[in-house]
Protein backbone atom coordinates (compact mmCIF):
# COMPACT_ATOMS: atom_id res chain seq x y z
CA UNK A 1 10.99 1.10 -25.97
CA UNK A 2 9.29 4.22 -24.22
CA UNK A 3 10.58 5.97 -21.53
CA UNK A 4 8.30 7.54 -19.13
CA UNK A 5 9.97 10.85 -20.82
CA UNK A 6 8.10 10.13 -23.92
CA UNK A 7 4.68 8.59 -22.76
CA UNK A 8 4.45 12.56 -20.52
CA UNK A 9 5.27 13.97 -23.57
CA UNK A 10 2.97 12.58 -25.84
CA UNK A 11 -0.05 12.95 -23.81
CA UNK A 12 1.00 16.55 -23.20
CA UNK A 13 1.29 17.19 -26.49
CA UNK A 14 -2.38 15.53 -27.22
CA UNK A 15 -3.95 17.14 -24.34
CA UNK A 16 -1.99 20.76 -24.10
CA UNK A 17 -3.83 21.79 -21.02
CA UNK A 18 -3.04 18.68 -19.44
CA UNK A 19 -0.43 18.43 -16.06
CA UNK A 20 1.10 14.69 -16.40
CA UNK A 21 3.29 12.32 -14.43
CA UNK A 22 4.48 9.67 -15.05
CA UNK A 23 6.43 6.56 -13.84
CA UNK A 24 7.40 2.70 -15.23
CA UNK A 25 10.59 0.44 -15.88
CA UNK A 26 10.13 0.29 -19.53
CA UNK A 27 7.11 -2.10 -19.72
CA UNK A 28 4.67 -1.16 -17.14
CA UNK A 29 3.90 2.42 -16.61
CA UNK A 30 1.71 4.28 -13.83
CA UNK A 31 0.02 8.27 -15.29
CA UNK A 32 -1.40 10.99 -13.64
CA UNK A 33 -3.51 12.70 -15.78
CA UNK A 34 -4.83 16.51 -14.59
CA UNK A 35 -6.92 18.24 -17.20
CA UNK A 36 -9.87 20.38 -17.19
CA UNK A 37 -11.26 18.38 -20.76
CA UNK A 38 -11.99 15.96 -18.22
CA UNK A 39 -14.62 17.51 -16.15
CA UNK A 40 -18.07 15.91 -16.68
CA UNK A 41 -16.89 13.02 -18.03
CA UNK A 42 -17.04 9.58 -16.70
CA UNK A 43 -13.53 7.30 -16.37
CA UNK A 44 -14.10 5.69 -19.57
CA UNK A 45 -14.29 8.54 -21.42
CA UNK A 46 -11.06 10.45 -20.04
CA UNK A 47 -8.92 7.18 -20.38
CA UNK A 48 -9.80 7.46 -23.95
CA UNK A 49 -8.95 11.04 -24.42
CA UNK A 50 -5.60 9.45 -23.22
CA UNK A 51 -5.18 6.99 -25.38
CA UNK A 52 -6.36 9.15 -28.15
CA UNK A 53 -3.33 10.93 -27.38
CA UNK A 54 -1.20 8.81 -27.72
CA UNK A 55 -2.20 7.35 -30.98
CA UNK A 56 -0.33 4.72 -32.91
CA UNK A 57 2.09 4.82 -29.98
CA UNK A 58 0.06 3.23 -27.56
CA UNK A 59 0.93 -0.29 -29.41
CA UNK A 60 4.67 0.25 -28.10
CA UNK A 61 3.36 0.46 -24.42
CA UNK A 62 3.23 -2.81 -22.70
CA UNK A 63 1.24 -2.11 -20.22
CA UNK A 64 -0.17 1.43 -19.01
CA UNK A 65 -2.91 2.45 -15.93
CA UNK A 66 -3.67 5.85 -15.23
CA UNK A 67 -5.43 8.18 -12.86
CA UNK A 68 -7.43 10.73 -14.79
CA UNK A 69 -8.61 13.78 -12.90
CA UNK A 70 -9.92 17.04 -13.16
CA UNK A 71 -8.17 20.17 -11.69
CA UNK A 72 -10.55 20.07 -8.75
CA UNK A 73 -10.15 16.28 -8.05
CA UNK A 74 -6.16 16.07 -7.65
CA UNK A 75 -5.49 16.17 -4.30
């Protein structure tokens, strides 16, 4: 099972630019997602850069939602 560990490191590793936090209890997981890639792009679009990230591993995450932002978005 995935550990919050692994699920920032993956997507860090798939988007190297990328700042990432992230929190769960082994099933259901919350991200933060800061990455320039992301700017003009709708939601959609950056969730799938995401996921793309991830790859096969995705299937091994229960359940994941995430807040995808640009650099001038985070707060």
């Amino acid at each position: 099972m995935p550990t919050p560990a692994d699920i920032k490191h993956w997507i860090e590793q798939g988007l190297p630019s990328a700042r990432v936090a992230v929190e769960g209890d082994g099933r259901h997981f919350r991200a933060v997602v800061v990455c320039a890639a992301f700017a003009g792009k709708p939601p959609v679009e950056r969730h799938k850069m995401v996921y793309a990230a991830l790859g096969d591993r995705q299937a091994d995450i229960h359940a994941l939602s995430m807040r995808t932002l640009t650099p001038e978005q985070q707060p």
